[in-house]
Protein backbone atom coordinates (compact mmCIF):
# COMPACT_ATOMS: atom_id res chain seq x y z
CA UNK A 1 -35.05 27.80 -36.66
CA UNK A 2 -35.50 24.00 -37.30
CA UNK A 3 -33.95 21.86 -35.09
CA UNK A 4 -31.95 20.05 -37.92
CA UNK A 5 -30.81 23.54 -38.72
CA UNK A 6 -30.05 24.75 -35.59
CA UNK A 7 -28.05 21.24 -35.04
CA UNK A 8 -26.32 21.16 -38.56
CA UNK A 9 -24.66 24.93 -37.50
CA UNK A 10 -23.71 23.14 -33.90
CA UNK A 11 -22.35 19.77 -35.47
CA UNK A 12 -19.99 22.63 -38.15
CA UNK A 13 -18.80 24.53 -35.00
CA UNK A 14 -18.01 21.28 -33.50
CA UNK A 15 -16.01 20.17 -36.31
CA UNK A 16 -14.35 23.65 -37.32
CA UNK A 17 -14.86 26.56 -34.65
CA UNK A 18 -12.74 25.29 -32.19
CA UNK A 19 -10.40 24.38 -34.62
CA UNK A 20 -10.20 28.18 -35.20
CA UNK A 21 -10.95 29.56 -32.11
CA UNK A 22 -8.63 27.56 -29.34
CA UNK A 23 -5.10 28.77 -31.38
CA UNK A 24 -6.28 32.17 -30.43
CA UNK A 25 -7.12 31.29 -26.96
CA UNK A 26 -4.00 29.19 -26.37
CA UNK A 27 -1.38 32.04 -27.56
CA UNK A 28 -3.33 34.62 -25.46
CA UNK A 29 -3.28 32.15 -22.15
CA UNK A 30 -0.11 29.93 -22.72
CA UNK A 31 1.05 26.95 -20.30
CA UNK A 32 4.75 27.77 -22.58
CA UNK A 33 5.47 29.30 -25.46
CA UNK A 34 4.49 28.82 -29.25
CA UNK A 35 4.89 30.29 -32.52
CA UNK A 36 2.56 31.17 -34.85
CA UNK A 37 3.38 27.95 -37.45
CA UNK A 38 4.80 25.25 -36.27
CA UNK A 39 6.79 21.91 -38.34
CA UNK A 40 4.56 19.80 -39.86
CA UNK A 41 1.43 22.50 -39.54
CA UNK A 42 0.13 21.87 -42.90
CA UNK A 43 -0.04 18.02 -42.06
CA UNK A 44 -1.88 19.08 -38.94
CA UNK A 45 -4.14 20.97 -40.97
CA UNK A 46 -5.04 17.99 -44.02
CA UNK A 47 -5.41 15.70 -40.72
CA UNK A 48 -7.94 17.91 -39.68
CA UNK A 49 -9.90 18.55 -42.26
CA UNK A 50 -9.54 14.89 -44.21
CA UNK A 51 -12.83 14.29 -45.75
CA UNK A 52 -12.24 10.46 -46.74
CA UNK A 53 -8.98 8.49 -46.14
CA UNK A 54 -9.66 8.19 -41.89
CA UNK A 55 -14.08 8.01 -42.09
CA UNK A 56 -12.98 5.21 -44.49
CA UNK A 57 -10.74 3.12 -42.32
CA UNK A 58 -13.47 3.95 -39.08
CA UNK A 59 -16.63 2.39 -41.77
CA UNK A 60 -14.29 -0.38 -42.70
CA UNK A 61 -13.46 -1.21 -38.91
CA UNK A 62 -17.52 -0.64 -37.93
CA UNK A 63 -18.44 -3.41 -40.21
CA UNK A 64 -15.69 -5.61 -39.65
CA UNK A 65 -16.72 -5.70 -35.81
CA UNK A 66 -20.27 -6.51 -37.10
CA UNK A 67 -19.02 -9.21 -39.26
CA UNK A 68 -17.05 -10.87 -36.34
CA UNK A 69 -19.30 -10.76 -33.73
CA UNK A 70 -23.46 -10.73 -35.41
CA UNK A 71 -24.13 -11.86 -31.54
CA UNK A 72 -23.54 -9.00 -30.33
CA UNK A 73 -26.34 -7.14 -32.63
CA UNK A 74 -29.18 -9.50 -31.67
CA UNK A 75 -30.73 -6.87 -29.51
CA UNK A 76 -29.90 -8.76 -26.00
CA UNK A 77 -27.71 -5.84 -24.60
CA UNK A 78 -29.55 -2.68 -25.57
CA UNK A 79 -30.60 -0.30 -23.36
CA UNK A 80 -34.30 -0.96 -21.85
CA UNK A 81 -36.94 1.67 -23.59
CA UNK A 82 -38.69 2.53 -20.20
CA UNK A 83 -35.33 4.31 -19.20
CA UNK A 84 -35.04 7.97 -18.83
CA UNK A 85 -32.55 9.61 -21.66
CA UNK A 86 -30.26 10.66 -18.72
CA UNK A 87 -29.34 7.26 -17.91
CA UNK A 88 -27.81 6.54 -21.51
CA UNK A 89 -25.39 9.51 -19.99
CA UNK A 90 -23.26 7.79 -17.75
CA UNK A 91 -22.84 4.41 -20.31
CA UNK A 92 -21.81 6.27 -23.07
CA UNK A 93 -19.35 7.94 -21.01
CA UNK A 94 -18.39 4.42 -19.71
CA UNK A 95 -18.30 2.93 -23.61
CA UNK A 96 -16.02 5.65 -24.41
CA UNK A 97 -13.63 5.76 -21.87
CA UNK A 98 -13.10 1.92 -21.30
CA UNK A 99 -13.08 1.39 -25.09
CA UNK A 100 -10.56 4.27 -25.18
CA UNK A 101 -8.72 3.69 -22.54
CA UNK A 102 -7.55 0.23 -23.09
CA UNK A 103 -7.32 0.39 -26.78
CA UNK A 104 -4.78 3.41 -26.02
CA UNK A 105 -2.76 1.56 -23.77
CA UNK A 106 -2.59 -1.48 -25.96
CA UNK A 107 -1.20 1.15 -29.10
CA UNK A 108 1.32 1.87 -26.44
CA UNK A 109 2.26 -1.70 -25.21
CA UNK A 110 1.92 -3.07 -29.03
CA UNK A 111 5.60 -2.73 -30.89
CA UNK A 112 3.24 -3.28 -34.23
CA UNK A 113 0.17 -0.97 -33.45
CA UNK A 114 2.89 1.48 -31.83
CA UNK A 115 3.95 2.52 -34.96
CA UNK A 116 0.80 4.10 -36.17
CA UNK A 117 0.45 5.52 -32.72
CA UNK A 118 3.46 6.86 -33.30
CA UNK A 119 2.60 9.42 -35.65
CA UNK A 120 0.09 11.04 -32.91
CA UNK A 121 3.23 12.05 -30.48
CA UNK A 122 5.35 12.85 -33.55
CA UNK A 123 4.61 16.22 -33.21
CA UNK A 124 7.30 18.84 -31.38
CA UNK A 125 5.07 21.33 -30.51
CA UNK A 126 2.25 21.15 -27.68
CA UNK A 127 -0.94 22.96 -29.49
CA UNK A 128 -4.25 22.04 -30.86
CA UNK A 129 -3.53 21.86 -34.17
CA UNK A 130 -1.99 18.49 -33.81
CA UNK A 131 -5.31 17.02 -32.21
CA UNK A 132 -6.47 15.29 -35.19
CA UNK A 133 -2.71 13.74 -36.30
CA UNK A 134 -3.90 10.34 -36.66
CA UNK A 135 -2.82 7.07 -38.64
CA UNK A 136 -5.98 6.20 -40.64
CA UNK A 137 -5.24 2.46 -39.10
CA UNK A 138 -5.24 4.59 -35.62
CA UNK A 139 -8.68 6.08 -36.22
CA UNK A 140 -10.04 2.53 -37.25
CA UNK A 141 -8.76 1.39 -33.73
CA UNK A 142 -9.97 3.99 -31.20
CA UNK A 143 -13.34 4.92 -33.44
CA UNK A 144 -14.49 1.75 -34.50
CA UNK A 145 -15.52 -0.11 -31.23
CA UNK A 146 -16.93 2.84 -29.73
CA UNK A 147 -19.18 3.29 -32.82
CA UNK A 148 -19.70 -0.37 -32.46
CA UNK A 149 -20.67 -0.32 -28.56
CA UNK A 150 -22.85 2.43 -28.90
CA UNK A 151 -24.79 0.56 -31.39
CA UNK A 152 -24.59 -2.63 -29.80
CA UNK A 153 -26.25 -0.83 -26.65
CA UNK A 154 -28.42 1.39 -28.32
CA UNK A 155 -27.54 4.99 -27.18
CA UNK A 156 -30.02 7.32 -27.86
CA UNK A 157 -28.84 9.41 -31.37
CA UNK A 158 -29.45 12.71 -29.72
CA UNK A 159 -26.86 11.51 -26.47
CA UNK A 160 -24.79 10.45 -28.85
CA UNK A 161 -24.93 13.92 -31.12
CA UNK A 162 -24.42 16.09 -27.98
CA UNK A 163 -21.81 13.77 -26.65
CA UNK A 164 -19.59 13.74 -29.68
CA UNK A 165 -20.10 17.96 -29.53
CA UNK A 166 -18.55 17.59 -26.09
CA UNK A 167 -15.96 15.37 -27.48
CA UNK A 168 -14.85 17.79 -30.02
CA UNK A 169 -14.14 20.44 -27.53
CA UNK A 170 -12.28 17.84 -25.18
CA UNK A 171 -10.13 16.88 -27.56
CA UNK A 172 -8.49 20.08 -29.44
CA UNK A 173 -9.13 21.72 -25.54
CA UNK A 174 -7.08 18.48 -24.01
CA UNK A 175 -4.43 19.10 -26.68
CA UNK A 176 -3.93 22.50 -26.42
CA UNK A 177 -1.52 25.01 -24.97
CA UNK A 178 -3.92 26.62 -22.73
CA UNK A 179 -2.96 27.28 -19.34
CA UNK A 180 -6.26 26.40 -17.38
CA UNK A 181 -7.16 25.60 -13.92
CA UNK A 182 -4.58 22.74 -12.94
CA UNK A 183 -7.46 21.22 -10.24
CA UNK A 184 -9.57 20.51 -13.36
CA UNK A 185 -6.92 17.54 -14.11
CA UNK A 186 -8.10 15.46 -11.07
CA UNK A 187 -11.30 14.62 -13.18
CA UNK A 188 -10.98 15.62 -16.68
CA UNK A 189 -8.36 15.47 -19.43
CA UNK A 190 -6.85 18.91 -19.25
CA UNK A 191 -3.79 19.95 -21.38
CA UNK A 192 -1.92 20.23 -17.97
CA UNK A 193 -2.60 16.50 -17.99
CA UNK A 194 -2.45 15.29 -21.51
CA UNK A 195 0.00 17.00 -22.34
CA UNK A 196 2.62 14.71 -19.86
CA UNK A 197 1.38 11.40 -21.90
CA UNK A 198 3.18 13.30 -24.81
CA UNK A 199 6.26 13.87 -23.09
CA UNK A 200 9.13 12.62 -23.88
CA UNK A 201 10.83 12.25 -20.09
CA UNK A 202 11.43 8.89 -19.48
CA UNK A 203 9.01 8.77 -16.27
CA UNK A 204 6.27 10.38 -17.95
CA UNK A 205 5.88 7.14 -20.74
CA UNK A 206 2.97 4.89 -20.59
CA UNK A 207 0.95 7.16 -18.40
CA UNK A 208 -2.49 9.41 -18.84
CA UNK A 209 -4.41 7.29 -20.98
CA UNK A 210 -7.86 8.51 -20.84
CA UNK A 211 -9.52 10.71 -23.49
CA UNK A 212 -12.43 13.03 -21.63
CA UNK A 213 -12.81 12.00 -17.90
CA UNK A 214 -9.22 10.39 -16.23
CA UNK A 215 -11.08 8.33 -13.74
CA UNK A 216 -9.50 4.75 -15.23
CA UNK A 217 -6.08 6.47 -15.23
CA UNK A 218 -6.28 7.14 -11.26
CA UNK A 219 -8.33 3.31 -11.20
CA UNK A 220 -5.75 1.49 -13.08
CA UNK A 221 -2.45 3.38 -11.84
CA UNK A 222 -1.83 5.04 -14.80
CA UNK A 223 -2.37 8.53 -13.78
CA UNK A 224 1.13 10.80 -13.89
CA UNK A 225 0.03 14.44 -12.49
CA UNK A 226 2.75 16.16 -10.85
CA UNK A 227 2.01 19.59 -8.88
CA UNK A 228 3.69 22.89 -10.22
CA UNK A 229 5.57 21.43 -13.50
CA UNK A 230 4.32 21.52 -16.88
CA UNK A 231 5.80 19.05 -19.41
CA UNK A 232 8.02 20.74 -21.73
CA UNK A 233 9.44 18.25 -24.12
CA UNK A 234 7.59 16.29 -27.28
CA UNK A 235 7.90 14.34 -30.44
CA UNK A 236 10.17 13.79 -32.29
CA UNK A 237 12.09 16.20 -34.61
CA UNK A 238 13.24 13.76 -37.41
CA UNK A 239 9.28 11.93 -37.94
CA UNK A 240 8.56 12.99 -41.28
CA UNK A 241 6.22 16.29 -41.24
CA UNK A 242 4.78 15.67 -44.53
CA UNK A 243 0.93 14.27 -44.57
CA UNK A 244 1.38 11.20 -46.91
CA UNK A 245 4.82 10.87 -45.15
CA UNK A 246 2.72 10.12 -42.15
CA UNK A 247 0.67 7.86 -44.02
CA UNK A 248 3.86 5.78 -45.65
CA UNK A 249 5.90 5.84 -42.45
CA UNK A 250 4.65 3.02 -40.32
CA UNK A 251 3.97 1.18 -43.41
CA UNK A 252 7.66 1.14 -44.55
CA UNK A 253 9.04 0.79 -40.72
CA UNK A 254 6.84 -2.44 -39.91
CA UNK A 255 7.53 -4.06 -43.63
CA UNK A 256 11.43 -3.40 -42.66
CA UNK A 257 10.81 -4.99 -39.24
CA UNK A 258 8.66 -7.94 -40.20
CA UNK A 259 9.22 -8.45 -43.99
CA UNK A 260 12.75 -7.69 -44.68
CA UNK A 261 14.57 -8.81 -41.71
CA UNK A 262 12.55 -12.20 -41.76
CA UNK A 263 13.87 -13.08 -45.22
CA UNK A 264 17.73 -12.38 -43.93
């Protein structure tokens, strides 16, 4: 099989197997229980599988970042050719998760950006399905200066190909309801470990901010992993389930907060 072939049938699994396969795998090992459907599943599922709206808003962002700083894509700060593949490894891993990482943590400390956060933890129920609940405006902000780092840098393509694989997994697997090995939480984003930064108990906010590998949660004091309990609680029941609900939502709450109020 060609290798384009072979890697087209990988990058399709990435995007859709485990979207398929970890529902099945989370209601056969459960960390609590879940239904079959859940309230706002069909939004869950149009996130998922948007083919437009969100790669928009990411493109838009990409070139933006390129627009505002041109300095940054003079070449200066890409990765030497003489070294090995395996060393773009470890920086991609460190462009993710700091770019990550503090973008999340400003979505949480931001009263503006917090609203299109907000439609991420809107979701009641604890399973994979809600992985890909995203504001569009959301997407631009975690996606695009990742996409813009790696460029800046100059990752190799086929790091970055078998990194975002490994991404795809982490993410649906981090937001799932499977009950896996709790040790695994001390060094990668497990649903034991997500799932408290979705949690609505009060101690639980504004902690576990890292996407794959939680390494800048335990550096920055942000990590929240207590032994033998599993968080329980999420969302929010009233947050509209509807897909262009979700869309309209933070829209209508910030032109209330900013607009409106400002002209009484």
């Amino acid at each position: 099989m060609p290798q384009g072939e072979w890697m087209g049938w990988i990058n399709n699994w990435s995007h859709y197997g485990w979207v398929v396969l970890l529902p099945i795998l989370e209601r056969l090992f459960p960390t609590r229980p879940i239904g079959l459907v859940h309230r706002g599943i069909v939004s869950d599922v149009l996130h998922t599988f948007d083919p437009l709206i969100r790669p928009a808003f990411v493109v838009f962002g990409v070139e933006l970042l390129q627009l505002l700083l041109p300095s940054l894509s003079n070449g200066l700060l890409r990765i030497p050719q003489s070294w090995s593949i395996w060393a773009h490894v470890p920086i991609i891993i460190l462009i993710s998760e700091f770019s990550f990482y503090w973008v999340h943590r400003l979505t949480h400390k931001s009263a503006f950006l917090w609203e299109f956060h907000r439609v991420h933890h809107s979701s009641t129920s604890y399973q994979s399905l809600m992985t890909s609940r995203f504001h569009p405006v959301d997407s631009l902000l975690f996606a695009a200066p990742y996409l813009f780092a790696i460029n800046v840098f100059g990752v190799d393509v086929t790091v970055v190909f078998w990194f975002a694989v490994f991404q795809s997994f982490m993410d649906r697997y981090g937001h799932s309801n499977i009950n896996g090995p709790r040790w695994t939480g001390y060094f990668i984003t497990t649903p034991h470990f997500h799932a408290w930064h979705h949690s609505t108990e009060l101690r639980a906010w504004n902690t576990n901010f890292s996407r794959d590998f939680v390494f800048f949660d335990y550096l920055f004091g942000s990590a929240f992993y207590p032994e033998d309990e599993a968080a329980d609680e999420f969302g929010e029941p009233d947050y509209p389930a509807h897909f262009h609900l979700q869309f309209l939502k933070p829209l209508t709450e910030l032109w209330g907060r900013y607009v409106v109020r400002k002209a009484d």
